[in-house]
N, C-alpha and C. Protein backbone atom coordinates (compact mmCIF):
# COMPACT_ATOMS: atom_id res chain seq x y z
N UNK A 1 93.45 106.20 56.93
CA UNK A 1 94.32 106.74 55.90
C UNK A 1 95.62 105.94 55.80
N UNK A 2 95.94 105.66 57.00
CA UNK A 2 96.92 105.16 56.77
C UNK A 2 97.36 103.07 56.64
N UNK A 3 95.95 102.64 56.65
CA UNK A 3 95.39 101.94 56.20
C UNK A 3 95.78 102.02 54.76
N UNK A 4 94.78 102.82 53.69
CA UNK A 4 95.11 102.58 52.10
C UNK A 4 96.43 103.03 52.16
N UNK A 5 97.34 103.41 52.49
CA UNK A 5 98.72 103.85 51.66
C UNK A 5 99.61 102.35 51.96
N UNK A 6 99.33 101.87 53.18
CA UNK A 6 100.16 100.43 53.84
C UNK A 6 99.06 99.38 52.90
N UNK A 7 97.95 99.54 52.39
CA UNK A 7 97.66 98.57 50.93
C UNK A 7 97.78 99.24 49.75
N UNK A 8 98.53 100.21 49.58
CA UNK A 8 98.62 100.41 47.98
C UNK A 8 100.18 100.59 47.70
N UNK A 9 101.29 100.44 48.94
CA UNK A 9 102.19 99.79 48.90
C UNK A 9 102.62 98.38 49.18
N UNK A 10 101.58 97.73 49.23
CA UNK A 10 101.59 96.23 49.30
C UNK A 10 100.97 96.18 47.89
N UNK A 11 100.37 96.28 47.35
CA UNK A 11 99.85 96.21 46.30
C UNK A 11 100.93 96.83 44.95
N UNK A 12 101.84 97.34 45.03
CA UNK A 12 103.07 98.23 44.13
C UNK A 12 103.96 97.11 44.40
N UNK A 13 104.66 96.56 45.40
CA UNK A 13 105.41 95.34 45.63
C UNK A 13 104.70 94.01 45.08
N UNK A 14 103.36 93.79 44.81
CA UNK A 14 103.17 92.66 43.95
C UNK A 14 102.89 92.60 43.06
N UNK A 15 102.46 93.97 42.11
CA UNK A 15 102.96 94.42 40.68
C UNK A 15 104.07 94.05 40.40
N UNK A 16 105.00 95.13 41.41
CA UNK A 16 106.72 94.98 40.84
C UNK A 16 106.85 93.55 40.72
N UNK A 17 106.59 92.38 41.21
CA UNK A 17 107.13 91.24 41.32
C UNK A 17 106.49 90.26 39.97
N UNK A 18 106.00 90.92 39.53
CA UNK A 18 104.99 90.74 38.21
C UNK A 18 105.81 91.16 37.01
N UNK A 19 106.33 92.41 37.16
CA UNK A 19 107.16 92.48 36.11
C UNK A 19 108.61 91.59 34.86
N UNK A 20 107.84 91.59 34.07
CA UNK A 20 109.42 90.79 33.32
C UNK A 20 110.15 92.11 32.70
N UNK A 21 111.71 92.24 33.59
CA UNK A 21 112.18 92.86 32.99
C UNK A 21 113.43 92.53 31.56
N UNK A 22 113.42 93.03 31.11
CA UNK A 22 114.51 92.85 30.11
C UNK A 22 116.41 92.60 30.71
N UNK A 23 116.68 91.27 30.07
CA UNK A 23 118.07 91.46 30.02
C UNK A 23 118.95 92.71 29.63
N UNK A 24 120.13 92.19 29.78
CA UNK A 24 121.20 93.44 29.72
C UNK A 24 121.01 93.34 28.32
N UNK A 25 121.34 92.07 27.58
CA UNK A 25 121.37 92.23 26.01
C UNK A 25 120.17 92.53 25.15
N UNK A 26 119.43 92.35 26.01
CA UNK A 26 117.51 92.77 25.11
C UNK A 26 117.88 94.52 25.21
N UNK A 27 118.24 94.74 26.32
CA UNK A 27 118.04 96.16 26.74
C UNK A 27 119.41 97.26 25.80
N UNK A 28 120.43 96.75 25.32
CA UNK A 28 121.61 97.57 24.56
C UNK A 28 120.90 97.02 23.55
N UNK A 29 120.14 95.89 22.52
CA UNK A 29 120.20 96.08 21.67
C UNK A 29 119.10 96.81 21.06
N UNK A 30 117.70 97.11 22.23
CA UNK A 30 116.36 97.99 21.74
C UNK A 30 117.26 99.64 22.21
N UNK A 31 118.56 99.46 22.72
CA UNK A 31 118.86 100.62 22.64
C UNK A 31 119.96 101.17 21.48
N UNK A 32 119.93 100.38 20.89
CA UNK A 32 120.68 100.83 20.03
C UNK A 32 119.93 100.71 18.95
N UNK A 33 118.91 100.16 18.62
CA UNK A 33 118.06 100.20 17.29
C UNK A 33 117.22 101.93 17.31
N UNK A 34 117.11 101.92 18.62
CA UNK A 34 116.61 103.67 18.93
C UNK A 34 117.40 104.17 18.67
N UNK A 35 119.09 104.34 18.92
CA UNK A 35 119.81 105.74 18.80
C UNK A 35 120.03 105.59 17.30
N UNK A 36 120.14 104.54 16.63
CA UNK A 36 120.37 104.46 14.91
C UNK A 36 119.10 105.17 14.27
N UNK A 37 117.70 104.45 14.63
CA UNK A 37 116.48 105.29 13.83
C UNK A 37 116.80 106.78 13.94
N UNK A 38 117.54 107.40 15.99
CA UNK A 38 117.20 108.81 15.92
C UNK A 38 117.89 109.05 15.09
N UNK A 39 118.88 108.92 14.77
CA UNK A 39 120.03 109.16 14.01
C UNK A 39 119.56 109.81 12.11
N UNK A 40 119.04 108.23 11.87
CA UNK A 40 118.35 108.33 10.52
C UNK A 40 117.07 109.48 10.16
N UNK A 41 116.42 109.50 11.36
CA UNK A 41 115.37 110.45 11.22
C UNK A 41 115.46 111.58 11.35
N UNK A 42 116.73 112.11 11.93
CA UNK A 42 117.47 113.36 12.26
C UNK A 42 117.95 113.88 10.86
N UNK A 43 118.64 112.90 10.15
CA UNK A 43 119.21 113.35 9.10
C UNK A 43 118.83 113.53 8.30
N UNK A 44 116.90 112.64 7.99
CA UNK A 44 115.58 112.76 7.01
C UNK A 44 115.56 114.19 7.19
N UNK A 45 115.16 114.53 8.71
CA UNK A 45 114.13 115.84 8.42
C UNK A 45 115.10 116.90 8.41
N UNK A 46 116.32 117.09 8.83
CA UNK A 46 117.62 118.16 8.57
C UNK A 46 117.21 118.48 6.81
N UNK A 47 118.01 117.26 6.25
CA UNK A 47 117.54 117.15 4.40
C UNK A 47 116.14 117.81 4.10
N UNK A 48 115.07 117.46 4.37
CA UNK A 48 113.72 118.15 4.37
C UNK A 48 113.75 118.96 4.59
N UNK A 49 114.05 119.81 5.68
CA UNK A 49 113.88 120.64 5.96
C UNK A 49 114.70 121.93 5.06
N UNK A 50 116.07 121.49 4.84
CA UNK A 50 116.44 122.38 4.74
C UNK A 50 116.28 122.37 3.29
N UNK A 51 115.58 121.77 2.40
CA UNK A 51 115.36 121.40 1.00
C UNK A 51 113.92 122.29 0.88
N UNK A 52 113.35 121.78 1.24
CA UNK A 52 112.11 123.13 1.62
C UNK A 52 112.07 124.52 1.74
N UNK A 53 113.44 124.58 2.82
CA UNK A 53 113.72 126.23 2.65
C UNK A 53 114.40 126.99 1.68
N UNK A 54 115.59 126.41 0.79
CA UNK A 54 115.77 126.23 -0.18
C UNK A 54 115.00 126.41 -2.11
N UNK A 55 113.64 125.66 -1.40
CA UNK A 55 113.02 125.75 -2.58
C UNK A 55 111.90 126.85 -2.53
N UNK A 56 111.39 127.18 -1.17
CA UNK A 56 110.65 128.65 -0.67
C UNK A 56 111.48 129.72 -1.23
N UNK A 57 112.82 129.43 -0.67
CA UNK A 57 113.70 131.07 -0.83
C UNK A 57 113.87 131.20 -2.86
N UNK A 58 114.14 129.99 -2.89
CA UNK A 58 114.12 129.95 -4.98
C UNK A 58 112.67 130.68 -5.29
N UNK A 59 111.33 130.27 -5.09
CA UNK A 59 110.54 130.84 -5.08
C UNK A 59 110.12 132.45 -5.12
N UNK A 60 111.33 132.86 -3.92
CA UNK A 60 110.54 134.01 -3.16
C UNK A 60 111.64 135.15 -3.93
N UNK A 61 112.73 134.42 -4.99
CA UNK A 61 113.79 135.18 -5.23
C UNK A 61 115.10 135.79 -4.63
N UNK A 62 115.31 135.09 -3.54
CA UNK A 62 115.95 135.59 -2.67
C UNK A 62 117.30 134.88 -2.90
């Protein structure tokens, strides 16, 4: 048992060393293209949404 865990942490250390990670500047600017979309898509479905309820309640007479 303690055999596979001393090779499947040898084996996690030569993954990790496999990895390409991202710069500082790759990494603020895929993070900032995310907080702008959430941003935009937040404010899509707010508008939708509340345009929808809007046009239900016109509907319903209320």
């Amino acid at each position: 048992m303690a055999n596979k865990i001393s090779s499947y942490i040898d084996d996690v250390r030569t993954e990790m060393k496999k990895v390409n990670w991202l710069s500082k500047d790759e990494l603020m600017g895929s993070t900032g293209v995310v907080a702008i979309f959430s941003v935009i898509m937040g404010c899509f479905l707010f508008v939708a949404d509340f345009s929808i309820s809007e046009l239900i309640s016109w509907f319903l007479g209320r």
